[in-house]
Protein backbone atom coordinates (compact mmCIF):
# COMPACT_ATOMS: atom_id res chain seq x y z
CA UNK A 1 0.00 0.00 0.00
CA UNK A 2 1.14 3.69 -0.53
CA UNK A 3 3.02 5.86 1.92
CA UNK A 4 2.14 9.48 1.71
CA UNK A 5 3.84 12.31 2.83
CA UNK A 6 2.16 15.85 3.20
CA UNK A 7 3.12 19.14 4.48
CA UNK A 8 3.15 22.72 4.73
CA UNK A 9 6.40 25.52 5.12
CA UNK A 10 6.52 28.88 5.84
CA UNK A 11 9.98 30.79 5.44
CA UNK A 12 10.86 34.54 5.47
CA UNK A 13 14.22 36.79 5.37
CA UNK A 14 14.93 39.47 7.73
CA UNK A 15 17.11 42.27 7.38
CA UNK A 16 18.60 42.25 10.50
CA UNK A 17 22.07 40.38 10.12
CA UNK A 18 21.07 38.96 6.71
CA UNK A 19 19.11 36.26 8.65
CA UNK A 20 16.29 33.99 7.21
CA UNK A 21 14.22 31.95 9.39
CA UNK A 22 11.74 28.99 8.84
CA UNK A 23 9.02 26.69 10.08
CA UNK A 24 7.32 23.60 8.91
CA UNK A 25 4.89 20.48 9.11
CA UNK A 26 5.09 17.21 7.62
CA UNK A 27 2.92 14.24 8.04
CA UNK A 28 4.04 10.77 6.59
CA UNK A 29 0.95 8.34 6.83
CA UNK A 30 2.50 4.47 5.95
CA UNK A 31 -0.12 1.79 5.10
CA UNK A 32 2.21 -0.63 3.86
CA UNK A 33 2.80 -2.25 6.67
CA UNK A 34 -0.94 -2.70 8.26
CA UNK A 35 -2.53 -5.49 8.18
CA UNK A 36 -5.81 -5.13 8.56
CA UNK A 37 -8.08 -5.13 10.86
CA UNK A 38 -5.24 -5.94 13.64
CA UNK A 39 -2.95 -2.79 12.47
CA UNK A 40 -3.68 0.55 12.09
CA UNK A 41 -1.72 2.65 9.39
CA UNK A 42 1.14 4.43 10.98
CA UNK A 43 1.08 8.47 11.02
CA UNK A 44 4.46 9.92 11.71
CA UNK A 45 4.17 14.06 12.55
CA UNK A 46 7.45 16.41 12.62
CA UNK A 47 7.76 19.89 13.39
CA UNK A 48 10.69 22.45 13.10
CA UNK A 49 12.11 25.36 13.30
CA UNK A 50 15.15 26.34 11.10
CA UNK A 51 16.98 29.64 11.39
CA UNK A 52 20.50 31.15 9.63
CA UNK A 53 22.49 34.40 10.10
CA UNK A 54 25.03 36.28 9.23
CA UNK A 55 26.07 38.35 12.21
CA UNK A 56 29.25 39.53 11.58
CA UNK A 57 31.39 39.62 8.35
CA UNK A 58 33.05 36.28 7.58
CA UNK A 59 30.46 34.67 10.36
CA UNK A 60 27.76 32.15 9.34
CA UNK A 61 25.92 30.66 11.65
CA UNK A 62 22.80 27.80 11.41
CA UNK A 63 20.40 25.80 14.02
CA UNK A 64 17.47 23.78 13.77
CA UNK A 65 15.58 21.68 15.66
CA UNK A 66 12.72 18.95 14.85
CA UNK A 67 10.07 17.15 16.97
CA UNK A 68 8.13 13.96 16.24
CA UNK A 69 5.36 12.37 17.33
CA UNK A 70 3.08 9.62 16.31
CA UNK A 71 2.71 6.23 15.91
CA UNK A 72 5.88 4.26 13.67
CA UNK A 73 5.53 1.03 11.06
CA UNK A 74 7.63 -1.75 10.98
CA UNK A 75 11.41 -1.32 10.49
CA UNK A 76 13.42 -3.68 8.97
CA UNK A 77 15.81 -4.30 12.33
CA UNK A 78 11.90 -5.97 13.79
CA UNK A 79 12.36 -3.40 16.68
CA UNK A 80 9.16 -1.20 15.91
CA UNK A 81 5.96 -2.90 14.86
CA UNK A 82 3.33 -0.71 13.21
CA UNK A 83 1.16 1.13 15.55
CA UNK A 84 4.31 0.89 17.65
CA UNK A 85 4.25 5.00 19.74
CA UNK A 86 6.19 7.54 18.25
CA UNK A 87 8.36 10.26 19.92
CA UNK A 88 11.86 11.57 18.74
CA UNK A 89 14.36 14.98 18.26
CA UNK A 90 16.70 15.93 16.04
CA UNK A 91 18.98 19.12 16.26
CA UNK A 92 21.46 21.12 13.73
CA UNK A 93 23.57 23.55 15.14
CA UNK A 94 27.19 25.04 13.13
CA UNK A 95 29.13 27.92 12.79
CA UNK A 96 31.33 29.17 10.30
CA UNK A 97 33.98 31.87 9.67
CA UNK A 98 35.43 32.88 6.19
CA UNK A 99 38.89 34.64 6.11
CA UNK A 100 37.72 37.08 3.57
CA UNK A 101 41.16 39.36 3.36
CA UNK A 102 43.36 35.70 3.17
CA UNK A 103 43.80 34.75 -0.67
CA UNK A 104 42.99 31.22 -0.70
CA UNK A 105 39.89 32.62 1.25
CA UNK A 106 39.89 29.72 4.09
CA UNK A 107 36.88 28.96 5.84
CA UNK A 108 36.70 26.66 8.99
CA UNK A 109 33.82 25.40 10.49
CA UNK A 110 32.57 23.14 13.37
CA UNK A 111 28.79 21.17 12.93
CA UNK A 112 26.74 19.46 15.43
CA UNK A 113 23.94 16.90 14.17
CA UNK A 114 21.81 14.94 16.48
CA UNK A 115 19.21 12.59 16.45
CA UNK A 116 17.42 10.91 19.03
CA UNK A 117 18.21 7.32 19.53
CA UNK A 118 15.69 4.27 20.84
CA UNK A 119 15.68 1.31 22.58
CA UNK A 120 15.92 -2.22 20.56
CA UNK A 121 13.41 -3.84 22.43
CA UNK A 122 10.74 -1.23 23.42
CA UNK A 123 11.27 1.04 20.09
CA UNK A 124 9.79 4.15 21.63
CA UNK A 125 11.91 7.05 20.39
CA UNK A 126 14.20 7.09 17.48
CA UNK A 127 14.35 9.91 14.57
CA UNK A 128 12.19 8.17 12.16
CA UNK A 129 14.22 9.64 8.53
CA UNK A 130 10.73 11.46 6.81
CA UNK A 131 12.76 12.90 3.78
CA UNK A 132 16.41 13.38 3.96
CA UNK A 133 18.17 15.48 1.62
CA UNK A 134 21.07 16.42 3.62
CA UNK A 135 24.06 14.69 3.84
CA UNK A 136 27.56 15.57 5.35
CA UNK A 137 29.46 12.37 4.94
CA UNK A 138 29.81 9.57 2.16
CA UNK A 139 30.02 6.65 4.19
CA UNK A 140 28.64 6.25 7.30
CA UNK A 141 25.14 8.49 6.83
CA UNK A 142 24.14 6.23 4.05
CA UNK A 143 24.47 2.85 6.38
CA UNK A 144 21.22 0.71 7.00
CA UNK A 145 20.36 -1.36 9.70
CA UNK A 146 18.82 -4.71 7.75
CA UNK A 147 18.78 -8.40 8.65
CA UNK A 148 21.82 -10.15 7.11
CA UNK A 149 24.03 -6.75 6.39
CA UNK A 150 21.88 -6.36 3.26
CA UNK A 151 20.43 -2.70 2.26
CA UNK A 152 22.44 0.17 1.02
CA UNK A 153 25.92 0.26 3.14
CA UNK A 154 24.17 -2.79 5.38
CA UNK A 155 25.58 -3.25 8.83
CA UNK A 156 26.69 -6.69 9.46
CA UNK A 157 25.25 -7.27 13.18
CA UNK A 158 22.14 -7.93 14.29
CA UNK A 159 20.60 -5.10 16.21
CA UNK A 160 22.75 -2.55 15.11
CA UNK A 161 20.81 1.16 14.82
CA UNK A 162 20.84 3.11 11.30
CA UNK A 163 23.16 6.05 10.88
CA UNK A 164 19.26 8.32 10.62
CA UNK A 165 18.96 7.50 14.06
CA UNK A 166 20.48 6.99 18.02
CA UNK A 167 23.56 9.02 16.85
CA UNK A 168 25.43 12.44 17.64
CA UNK A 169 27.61 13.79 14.62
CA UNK A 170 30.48 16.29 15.57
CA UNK A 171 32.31 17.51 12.80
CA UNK A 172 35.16 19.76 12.48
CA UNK A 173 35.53 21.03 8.39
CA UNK A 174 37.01 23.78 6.31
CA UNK A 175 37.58 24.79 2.78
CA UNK A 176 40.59 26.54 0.92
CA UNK A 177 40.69 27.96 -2.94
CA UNK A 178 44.32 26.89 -3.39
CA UNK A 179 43.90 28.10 -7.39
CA UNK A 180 41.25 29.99 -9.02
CA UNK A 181 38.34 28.07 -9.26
CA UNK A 182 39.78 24.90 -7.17
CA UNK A 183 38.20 24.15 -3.94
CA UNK A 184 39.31 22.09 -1.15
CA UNK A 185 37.07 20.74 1.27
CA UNK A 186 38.11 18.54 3.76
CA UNK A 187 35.44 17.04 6.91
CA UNK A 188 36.17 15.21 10.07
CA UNK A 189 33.44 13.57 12.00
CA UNK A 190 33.15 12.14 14.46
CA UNK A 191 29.94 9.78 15.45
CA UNK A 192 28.79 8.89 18.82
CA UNK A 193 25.26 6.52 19.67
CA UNK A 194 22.90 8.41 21.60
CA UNK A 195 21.99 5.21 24.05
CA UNK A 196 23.89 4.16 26.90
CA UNK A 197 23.06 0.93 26.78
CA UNK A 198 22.96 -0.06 23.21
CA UNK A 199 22.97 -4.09 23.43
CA UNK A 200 23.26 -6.76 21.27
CA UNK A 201 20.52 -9.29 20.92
CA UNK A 202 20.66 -12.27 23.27
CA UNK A 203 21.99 -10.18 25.83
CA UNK A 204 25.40 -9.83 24.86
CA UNK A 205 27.74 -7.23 26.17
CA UNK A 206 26.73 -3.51 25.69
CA UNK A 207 28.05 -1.99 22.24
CA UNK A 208 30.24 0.97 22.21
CA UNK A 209 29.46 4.18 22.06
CA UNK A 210 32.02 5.51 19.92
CA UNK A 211 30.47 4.72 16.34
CA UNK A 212 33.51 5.25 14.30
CA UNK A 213 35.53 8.45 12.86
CA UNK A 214 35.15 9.50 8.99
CA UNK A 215 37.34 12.05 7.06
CA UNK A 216 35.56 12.82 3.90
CA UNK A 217 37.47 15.91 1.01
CA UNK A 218 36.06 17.01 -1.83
CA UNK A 219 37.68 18.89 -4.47
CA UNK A 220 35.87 20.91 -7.24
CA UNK A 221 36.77 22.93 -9.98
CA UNK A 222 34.93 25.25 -12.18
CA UNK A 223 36.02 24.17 -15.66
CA UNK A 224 33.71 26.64 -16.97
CA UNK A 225 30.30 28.84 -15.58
CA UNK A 226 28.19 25.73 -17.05
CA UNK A 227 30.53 22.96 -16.10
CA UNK A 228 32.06 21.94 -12.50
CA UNK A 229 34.20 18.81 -11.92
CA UNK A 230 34.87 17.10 -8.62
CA UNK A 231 36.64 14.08 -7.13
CA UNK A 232 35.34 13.00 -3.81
CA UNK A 233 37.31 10.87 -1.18
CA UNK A 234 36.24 9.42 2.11
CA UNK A 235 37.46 7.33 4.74
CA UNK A 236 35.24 5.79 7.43
């Protein structure tokens, strides 16, 4: 059955420090998992607020923060069941300064990314991923949590979280025009579970914290106004 998402934004700029800020609403309601008439269709809500500025020349800095609430479907790790409650937070929150009299123009930059995390066995909590179309790192942000290690970058134990959820990402990054028209941008991150107690199945011995460390550069340069080329390489 379908799974439809639906929602409204509202976003204005402000003068004052070259700000902009923004609010919005999105419903996802999931009927592929129900199985009727035992479950109901799941109906996951989120709420944020998103706000930038530029206070200061060669300052930028960002924050947002989400809510959710609802009821969840089933997940593919068999921790949520649909109909299963619903609560979770996620939070953005950077700053950035651009030397703007250096020639290479450097910019450094520090990022903080949460998401709430949940338990495997009750499920209640646990940033369900609505839409996501931002993405700081080419490794570990794309790895699933499937039976088997299968899915797109698949984990390889059981009981093992998703990279959209139970995780804090803090990231240290800069960029450098070493040429004209060459950037460098190098990212380190590092990611950190959200749970305490984030345990194996069959009670094993509690998982560590400490997720893993992943250095991702990019490189791009503006052949021409219409055409940009980049190399990308990552380390996780």
């Amino acid at each position: 059955d379908d799974v439809n998402l639906q929602g409204i934004n509202f976003s204005t700029s402000l003068e004052q420090w070259n700000s902009e800020l923004e609010a919005y609403y999105l419903n996802k309601r999931d009927k592929s998992g129900a199985v009727a008439p035992i479950d109901e269709d799941a109906s996951v809500n989120t709420m944020g607020l998103r706000g930038s500025a530029r206070p200061a020349e060669g300052f930028y800095v960002f924050s947002e923060l989400a809510y959710q609430w609802g009821t969840r479907a089933a997940d593919a790790t068999g921790a949520t069941t649909t109909g299963s409650g619903h609560q979770a937070w996620a939070a953005d929150l950077g700053i950035e300064y651009t030397f703007m009299d250096v020639a290479t123009t450097p910019k450094v930059g520090f990022e903080w990314i949460f998401k709430s995390g949940k338990n495997n066995a009750g499920a209640v909590g646990g940033w369900d991923p609505i839409a996501p179309s931002y993405f700081t790192s080419a490794i570990r942000e794309f790895q699933t949590a499937t039976a088997g290690g299968l899915g797109f970058y698949g984990t390889d134990q059981a009981g093992d979280t998703s990279a959209a959820t139970n995780q804090h990402q803090l990231a240290f990054y800069g960029s450098l025009s070493p040429l004209e028209d060459l950037t460098v941008a190098p990212r380190l991150t590092f990611f950190i579970l959200d749970e305490a107690a984030v345990q194996a199945p069959g009670g094993q011995n509690e998982r560590n914290r400490f997720a893993g460390t992943e250095w991702d550069t990019q490189v791009t340069y503006d052949y021409t106004e219409d055409v940009q080329l980049g190399f990308l390489y990552a380390l996780f």
